[in-house]
N, C-alpha and C. Protein backbone atom coordinates (compact mmCIF):
# COMPACT_ATOMS: atom_id res chain seq x y z
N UNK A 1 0.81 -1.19 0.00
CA UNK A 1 0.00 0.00 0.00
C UNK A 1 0.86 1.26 0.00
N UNK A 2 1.94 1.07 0.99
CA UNK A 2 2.94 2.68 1.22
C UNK A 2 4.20 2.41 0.25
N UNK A 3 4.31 1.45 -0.47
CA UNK A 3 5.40 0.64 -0.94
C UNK A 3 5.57 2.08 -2.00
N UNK A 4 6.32 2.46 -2.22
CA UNK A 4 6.86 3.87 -3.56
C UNK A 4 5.74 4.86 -3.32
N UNK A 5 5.66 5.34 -1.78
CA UNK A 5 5.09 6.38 -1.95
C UNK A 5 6.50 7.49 -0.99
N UNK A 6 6.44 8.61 -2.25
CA UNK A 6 7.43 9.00 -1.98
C UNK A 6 7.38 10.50 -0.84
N UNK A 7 6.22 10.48 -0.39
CA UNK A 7 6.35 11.40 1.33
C UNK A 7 6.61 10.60 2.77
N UNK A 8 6.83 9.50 2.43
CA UNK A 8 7.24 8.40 3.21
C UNK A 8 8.74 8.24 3.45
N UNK A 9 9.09 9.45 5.05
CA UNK A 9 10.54 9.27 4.38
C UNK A 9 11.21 8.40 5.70
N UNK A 10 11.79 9.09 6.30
CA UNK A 10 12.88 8.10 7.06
C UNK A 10 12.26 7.87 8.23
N UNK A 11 12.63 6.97 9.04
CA UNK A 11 12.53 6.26 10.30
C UNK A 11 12.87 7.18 11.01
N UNK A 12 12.28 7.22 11.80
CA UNK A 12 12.62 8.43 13.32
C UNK A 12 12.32 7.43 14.41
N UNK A 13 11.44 6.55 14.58
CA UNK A 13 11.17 5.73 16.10
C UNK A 13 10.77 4.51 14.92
N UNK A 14 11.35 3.28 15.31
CA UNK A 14 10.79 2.12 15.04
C UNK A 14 9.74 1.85 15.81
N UNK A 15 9.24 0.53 15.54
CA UNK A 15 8.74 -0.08 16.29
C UNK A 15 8.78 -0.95 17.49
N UNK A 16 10.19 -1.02 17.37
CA UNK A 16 10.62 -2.32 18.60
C UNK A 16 10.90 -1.00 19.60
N UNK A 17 11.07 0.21 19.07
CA UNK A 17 11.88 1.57 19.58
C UNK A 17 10.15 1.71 20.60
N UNK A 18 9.37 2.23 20.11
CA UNK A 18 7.93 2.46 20.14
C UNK A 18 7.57 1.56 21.57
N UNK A 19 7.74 0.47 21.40
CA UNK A 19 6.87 -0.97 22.06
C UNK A 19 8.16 -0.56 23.34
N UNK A 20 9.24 -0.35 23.53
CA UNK A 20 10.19 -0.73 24.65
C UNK A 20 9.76 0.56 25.47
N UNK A 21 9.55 2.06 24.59
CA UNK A 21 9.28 3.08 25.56
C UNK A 21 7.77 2.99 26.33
N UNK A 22 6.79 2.23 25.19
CA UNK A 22 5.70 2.34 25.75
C UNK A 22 5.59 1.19 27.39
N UNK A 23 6.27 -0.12 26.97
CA UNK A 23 6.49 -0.73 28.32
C UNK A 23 7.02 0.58 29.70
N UNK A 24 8.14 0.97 29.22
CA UNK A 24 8.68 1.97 30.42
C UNK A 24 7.63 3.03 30.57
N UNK A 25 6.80 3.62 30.11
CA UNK A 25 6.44 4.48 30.39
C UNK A 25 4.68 3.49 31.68
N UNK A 26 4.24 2.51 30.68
CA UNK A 26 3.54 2.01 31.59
C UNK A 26 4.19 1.41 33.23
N UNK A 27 5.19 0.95 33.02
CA UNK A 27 5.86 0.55 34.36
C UNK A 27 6.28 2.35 35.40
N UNK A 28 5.82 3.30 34.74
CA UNK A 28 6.43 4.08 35.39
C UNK A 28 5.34 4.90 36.09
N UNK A 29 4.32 4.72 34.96
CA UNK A 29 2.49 4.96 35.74
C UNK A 29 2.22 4.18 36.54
N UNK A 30 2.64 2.78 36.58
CA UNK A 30 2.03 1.61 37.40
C UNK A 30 2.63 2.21 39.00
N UNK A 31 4.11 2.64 38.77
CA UNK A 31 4.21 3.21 40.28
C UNK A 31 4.07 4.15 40.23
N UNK A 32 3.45 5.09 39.79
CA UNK A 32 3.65 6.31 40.39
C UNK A 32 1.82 6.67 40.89
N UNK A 33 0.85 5.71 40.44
CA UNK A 33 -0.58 5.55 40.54
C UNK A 33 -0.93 4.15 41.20
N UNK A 34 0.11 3.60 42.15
CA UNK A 34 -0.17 2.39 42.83
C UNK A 34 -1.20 2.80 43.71
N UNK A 35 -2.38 1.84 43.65
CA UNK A 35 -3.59 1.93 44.80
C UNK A 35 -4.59 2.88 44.21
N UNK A 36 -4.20 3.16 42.95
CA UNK A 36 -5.41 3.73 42.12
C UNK A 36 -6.07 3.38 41.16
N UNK A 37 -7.17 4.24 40.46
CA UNK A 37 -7.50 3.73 39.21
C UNK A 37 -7.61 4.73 38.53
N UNK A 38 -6.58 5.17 37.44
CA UNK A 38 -6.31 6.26 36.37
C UNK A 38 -7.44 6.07 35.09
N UNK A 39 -7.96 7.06 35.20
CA UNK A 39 -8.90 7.03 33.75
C UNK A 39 -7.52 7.79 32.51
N UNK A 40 -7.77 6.93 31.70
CA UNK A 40 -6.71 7.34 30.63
C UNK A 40 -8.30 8.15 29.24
N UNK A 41 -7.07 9.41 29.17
CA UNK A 41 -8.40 10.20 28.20
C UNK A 41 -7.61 10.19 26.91
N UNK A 42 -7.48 9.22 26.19
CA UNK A 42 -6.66 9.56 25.10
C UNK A 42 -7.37 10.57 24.07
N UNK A 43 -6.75 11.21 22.81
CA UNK A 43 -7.27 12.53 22.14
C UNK A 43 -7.06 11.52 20.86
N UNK A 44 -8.31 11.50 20.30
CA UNK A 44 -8.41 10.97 18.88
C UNK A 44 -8.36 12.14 17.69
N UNK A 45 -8.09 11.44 16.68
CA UNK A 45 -7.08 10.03 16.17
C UNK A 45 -6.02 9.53 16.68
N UNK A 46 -5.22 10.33 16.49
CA UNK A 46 -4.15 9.67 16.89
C UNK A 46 -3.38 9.01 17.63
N UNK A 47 -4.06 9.56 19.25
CA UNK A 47 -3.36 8.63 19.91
C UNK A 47 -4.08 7.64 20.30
N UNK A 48 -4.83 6.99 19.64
CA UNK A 48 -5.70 5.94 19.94
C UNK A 48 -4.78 4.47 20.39
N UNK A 49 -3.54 4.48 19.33
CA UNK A 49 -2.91 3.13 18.91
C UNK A 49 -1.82 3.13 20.39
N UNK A 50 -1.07 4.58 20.44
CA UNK A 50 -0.31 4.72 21.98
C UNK A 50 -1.85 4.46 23.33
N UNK A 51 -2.83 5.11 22.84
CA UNK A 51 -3.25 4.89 24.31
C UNK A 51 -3.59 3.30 24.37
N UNK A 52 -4.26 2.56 23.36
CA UNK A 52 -4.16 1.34 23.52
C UNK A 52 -3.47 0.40 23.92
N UNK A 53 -2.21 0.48 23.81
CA UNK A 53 -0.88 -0.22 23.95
C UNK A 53 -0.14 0.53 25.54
N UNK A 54 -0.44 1.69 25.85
CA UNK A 54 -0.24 2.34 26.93
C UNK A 54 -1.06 1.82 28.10
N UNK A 55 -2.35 1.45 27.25
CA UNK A 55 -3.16 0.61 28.78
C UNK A 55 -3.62 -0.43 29.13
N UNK A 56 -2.43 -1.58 28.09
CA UNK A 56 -1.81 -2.74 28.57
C UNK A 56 -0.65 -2.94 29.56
N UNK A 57 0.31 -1.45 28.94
CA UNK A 57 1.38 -1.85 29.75
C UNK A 57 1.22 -1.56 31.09
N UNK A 58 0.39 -1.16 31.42
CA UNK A 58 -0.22 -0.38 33.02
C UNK A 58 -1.36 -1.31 33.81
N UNK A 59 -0.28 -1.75 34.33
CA UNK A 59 -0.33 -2.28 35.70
C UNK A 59 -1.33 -2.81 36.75
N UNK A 60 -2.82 -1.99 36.20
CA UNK A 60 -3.55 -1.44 37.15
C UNK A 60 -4.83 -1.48 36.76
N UNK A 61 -6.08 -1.17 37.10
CA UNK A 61 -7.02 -1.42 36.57
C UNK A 61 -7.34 0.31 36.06
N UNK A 62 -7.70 0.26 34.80
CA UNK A 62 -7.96 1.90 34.19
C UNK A 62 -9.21 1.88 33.50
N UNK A 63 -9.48 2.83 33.10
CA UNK A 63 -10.20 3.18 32.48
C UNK A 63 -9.69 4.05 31.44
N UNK A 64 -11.01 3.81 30.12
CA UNK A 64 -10.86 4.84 29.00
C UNK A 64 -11.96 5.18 28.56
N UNK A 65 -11.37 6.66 28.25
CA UNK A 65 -12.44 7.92 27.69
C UNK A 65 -11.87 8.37 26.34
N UNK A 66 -12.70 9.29 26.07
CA UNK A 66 -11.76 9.65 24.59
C UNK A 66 -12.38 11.14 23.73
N UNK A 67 -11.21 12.13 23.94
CA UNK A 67 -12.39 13.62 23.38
C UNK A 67 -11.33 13.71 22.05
N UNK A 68 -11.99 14.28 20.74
CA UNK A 68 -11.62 14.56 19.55
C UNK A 68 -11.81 16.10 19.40
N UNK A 69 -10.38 16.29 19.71
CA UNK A 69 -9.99 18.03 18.86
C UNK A 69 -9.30 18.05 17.46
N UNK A 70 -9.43 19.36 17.35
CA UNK A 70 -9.20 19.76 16.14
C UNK A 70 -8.54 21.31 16.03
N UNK A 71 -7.29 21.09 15.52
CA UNK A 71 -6.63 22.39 15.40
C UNK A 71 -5.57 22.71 13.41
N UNK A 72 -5.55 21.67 13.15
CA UNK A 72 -4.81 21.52 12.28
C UNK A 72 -5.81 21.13 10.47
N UNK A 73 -7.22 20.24 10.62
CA UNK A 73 -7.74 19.56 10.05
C UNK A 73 -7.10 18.96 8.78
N UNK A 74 -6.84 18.86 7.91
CA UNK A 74 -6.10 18.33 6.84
C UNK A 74 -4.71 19.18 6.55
N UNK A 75 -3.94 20.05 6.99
CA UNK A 75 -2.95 21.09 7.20
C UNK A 75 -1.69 20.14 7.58
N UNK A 76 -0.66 20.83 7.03
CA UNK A 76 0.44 20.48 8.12
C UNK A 76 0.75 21.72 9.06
N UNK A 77 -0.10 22.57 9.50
CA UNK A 77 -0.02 24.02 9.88
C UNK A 77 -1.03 24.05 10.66
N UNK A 78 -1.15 24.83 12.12
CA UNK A 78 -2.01 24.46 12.71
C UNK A 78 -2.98 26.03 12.72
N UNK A 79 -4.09 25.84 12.72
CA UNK A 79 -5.10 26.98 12.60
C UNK A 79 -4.94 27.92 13.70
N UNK A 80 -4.50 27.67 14.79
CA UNK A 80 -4.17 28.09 16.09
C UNK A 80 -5.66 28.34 16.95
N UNK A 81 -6.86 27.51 15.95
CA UNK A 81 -7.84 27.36 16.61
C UNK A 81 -8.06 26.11 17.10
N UNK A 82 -8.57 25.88 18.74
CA UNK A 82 -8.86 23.99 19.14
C UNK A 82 -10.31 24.30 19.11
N UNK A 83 -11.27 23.37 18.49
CA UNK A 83 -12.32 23.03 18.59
C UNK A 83 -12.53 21.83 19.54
N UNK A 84 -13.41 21.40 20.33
CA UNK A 84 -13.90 19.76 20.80
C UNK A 84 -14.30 19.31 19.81
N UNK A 85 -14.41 18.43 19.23
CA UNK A 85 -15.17 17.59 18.42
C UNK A 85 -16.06 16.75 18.66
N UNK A 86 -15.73 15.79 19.72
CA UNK A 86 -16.71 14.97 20.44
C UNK A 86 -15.59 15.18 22.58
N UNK A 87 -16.61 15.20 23.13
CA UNK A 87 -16.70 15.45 24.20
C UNK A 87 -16.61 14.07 25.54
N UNK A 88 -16.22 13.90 26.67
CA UNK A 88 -16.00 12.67 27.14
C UNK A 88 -17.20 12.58 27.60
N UNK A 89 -16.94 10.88 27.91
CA UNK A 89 -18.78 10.79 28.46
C UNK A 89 -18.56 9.94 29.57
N UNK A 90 -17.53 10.41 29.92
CA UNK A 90 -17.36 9.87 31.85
C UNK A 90 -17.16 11.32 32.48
N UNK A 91 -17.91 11.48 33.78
CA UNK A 91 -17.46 12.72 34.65
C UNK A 91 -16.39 12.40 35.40
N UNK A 92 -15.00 13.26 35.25
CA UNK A 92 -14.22 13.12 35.60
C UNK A 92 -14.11 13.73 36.99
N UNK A 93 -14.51 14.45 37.55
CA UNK A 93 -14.67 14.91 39.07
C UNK A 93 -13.91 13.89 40.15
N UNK A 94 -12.91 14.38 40.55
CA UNK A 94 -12.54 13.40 41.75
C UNK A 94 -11.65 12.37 41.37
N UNK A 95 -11.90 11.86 39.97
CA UNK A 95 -10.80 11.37 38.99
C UNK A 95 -9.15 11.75 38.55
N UNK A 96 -8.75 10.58 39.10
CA UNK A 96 -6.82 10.62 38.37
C UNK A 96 -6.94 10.76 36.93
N UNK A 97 -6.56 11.43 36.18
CA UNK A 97 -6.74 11.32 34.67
C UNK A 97 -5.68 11.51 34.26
N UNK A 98 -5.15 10.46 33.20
CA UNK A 98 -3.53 10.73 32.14
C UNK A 98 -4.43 11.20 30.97
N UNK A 99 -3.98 12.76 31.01
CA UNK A 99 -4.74 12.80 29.36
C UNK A 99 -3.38 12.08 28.43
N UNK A 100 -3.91 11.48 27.29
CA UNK A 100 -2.80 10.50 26.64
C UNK A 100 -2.75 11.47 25.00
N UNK A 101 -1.64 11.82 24.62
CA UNK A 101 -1.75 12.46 23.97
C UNK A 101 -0.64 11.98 22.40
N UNK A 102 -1.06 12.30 21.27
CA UNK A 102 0.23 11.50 20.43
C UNK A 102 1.49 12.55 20.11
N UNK A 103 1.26 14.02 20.14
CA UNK A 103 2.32 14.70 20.15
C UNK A 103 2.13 16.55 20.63
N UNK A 104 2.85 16.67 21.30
CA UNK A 104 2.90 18.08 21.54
C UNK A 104 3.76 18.72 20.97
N UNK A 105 3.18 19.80 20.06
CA UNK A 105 4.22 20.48 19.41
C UNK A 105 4.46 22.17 20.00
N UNK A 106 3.24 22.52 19.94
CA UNK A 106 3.15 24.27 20.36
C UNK A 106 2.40 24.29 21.26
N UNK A 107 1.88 23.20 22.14
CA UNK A 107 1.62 23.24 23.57
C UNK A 107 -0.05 24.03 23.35
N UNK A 108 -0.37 24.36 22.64
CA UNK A 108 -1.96 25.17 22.33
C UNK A 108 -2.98 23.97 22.82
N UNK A 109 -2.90 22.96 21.88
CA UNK A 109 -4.22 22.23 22.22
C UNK A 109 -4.17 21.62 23.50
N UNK A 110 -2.62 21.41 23.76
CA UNK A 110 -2.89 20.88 25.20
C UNK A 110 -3.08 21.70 26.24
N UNK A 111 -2.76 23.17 26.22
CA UNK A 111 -3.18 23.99 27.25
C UNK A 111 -4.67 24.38 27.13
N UNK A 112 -5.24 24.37 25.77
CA UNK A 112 -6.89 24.38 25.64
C UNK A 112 -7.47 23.15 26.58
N UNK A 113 -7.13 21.90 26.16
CA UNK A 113 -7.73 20.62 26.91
C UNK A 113 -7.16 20.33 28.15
N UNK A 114 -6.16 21.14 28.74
CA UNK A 114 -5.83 20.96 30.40
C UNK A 114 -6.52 21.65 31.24
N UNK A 115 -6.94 23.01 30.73
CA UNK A 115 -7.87 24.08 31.07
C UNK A 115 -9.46 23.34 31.05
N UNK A 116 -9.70 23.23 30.13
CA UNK A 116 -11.19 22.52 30.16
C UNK A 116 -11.19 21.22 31.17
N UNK A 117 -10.47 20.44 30.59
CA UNK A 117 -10.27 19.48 31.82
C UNK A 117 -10.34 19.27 33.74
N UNK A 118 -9.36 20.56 33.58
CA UNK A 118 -9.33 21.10 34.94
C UNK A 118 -10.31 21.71 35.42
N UNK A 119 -11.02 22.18 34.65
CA UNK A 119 -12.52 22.75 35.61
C UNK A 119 -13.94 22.00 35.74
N UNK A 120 -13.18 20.44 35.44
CA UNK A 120 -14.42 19.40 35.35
C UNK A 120 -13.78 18.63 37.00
N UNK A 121 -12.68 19.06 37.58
CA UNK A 121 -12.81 19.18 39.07
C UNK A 121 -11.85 17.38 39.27
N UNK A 122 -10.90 17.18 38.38
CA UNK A 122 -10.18 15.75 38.86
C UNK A 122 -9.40 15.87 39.73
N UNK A 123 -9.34 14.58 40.64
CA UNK A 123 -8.23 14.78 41.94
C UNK A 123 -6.99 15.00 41.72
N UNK A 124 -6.91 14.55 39.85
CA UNK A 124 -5.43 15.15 39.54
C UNK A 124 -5.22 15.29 38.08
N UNK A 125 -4.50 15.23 37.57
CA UNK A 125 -4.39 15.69 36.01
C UNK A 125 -3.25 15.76 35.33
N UNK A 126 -2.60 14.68 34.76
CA UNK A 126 -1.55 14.46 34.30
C UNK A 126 -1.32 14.18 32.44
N UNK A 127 -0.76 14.49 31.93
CA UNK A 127 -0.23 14.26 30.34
C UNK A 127 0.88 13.48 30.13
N UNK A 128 0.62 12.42 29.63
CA UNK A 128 1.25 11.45 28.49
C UNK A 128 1.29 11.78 27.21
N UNK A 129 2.41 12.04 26.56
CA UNK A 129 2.51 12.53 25.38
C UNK A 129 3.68 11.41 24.67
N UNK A 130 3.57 10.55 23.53
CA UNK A 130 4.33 9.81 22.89
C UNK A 130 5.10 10.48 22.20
N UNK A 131 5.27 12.01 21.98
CA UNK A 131 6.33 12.85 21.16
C UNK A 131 6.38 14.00 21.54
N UNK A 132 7.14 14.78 21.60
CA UNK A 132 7.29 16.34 21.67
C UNK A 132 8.22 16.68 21.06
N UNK A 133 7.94 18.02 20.31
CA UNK A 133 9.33 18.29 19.94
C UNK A 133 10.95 19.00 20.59
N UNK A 134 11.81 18.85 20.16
CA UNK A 134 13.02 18.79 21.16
C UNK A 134 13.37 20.58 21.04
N UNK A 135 12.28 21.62 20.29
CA UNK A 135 13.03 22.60 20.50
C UNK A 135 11.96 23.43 21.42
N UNK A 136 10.92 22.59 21.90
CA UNK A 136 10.08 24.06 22.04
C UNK A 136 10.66 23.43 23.91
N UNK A 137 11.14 24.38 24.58
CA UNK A 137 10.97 24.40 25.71
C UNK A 137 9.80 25.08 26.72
N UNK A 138 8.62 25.41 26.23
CA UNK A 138 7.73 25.62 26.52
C UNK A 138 6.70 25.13 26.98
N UNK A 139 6.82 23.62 27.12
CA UNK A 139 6.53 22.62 27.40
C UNK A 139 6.67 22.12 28.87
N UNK A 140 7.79 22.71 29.64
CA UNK A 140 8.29 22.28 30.89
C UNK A 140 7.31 22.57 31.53
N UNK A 141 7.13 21.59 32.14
CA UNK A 141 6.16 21.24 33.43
C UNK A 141 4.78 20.92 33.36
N UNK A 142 4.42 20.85 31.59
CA UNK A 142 3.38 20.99 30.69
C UNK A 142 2.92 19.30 30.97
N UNK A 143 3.79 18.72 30.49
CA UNK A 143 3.96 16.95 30.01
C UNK A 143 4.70 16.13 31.42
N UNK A 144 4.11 15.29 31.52
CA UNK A 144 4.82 14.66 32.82
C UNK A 144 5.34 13.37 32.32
N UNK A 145 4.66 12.63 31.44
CA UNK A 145 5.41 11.26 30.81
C UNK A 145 5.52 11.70 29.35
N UNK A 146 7.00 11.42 28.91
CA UNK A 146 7.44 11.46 27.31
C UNK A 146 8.02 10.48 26.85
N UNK A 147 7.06 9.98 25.25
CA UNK A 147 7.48 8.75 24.88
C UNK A 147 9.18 9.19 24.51
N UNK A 148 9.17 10.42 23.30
CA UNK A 148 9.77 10.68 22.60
C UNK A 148 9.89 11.77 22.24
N UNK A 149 11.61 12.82 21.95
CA UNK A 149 11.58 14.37 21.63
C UNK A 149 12.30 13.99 20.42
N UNK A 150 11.56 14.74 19.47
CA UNK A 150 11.89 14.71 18.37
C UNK A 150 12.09 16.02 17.16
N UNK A 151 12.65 16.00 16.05
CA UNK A 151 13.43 17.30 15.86
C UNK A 151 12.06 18.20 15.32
N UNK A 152 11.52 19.32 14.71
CA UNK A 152 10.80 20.08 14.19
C UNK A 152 10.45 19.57 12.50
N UNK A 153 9.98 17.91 12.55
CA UNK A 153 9.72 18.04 11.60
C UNK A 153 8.33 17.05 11.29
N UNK A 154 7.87 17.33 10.28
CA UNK A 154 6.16 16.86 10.34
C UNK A 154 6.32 15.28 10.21
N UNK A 155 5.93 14.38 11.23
CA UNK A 155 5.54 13.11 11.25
C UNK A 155 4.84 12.10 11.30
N UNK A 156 4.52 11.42 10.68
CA UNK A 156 3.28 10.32 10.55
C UNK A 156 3.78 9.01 11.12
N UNK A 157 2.40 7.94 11.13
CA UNK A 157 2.80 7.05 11.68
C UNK A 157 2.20 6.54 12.88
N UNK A 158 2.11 5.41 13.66
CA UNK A 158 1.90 4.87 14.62
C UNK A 158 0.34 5.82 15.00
N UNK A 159 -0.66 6.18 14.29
CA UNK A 159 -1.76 7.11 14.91
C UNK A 159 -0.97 8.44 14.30
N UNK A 160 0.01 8.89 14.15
CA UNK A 160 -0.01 10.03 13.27
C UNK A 160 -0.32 10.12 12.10
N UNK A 161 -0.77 11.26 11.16
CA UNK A 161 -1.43 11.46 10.09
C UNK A 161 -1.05 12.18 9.40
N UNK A 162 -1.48 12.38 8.30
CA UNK A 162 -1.54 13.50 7.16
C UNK A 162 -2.83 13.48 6.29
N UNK A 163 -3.74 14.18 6.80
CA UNK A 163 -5.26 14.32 6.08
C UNK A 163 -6.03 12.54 6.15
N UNK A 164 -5.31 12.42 7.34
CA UNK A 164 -6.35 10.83 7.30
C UNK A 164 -5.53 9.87 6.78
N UNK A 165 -4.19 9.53 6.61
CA UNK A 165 -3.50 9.02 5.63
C UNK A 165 -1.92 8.54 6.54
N UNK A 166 -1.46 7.21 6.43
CA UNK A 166 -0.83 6.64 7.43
C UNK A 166 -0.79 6.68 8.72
N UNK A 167 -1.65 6.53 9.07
CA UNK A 167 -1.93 6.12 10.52
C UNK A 167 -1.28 4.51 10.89
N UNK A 168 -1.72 4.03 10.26
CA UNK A 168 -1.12 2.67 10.44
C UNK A 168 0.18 2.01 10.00
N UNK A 169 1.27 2.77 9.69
CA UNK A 169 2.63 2.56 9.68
C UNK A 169 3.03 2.11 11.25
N UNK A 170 3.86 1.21 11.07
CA UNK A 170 4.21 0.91 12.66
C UNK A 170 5.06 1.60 13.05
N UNK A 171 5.57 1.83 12.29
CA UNK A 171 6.64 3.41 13.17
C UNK A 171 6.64 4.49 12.82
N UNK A 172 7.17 5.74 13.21
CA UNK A 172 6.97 6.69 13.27
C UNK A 172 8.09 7.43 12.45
N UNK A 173 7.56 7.76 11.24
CA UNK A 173 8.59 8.46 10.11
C UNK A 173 8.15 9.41 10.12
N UNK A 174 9.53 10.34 9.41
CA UNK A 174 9.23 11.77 8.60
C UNK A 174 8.38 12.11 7.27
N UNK A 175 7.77 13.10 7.46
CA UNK A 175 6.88 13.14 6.44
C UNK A 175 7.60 14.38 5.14
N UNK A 176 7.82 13.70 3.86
CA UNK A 176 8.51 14.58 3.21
C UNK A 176 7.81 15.27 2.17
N UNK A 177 7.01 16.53 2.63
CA UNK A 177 6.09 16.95 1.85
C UNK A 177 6.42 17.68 0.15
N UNK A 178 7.91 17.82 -0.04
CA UNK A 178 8.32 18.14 -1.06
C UNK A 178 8.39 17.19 -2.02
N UNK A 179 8.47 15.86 -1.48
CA UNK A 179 8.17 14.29 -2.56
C UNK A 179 7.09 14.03 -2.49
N UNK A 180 5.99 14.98 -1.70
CA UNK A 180 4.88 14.46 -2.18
C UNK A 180 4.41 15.34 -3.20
N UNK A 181 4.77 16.68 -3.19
CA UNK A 181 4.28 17.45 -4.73
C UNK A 181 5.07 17.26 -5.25
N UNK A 182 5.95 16.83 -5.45
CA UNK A 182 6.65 16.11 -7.15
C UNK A 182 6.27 15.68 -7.59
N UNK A 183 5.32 14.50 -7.21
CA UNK A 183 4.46 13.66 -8.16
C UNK A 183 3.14 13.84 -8.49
């Protein structure tokens, strides 16, 4: 299917790369939420495939919810507007929550959905993010578990996208948008 498609470019996180951080990162929720039960809110699309695999490796008995924003829609550029799209349908009040997230880049949608989040009243409120990028330091203190920092460049893959389009690559490549208008 991806075989000579040429915006398909290099490897940035394999898969064996992918599967070893996601174990550590679940072994690292399992203690740090011992004697609880974490509702995991992953943000669709994308991080559907990390939160899935994120709440095997955890330890513990969880739960999942799931709200769909929108800041980017078919773009590699983000509108600098977050919409909800669909909304959770557990009350989180009093609730541990990992919002599970597939990448933080400019910290917007996640400070839109930490804010909303936070005034639905959880006993706590934490972010899992499987990528960030390695230049924005704006981020500190933003993200509490990181799969992966990675350089400033647009990536698909593993639940990442491009207009709906490789999501299901098992790892996480660069997206080379200049080989894709060549052809």
């Amino acid at each position: 299917m991806l075989a000579g498609d040429p915006a398909v470019g290099e490897v940035l996180v394999s898969g064996p790369e992918i599967a070893e951080r996601v174990a550590e990162l679940g072994t690292q929720i399992t203690a740090d939420y011992a004697g609880r039960q974490p509702l995991l809110v992953a943000v669709l699309k994308g991080a559907v495939m990390f939160a899935s695999d994120l709440s095997r490796a955890i330890d513990l008995p969880v739960e999942m919810d799931f709200m769909a924003v929108s800041s980017y829609g078919s773009s590699t550029r983000s509108s600098g507007v977050v919409r909800i799209l669909k909304d959770l349908d557990i009350d989180i009040a009093g609730r541990d929550v990992i919002l599970v997230e597939d990448i933080v880049e400019s910290g917007l949608t996640l400070s839109y959905l930490r804010r909303s989040l936070l005034a639905r009243g959880p006993a706590s409120l934490a972010v899992c993010s499987l990528l960030t990028r390695e230049h924005n330091g704006s981020l500190n203190g933003l993200v509490d578990y990181i799969g992966f920092r990675l350089p400033p460049v647009w990536v698909i893959g593993y639940g990442l996208d491009l207009a709906q389009k490789y999501r299901n690559l098992a790892e996480i490549r660069a997206y080379d948008a200049a080989a894709s208008e060549s052809t």
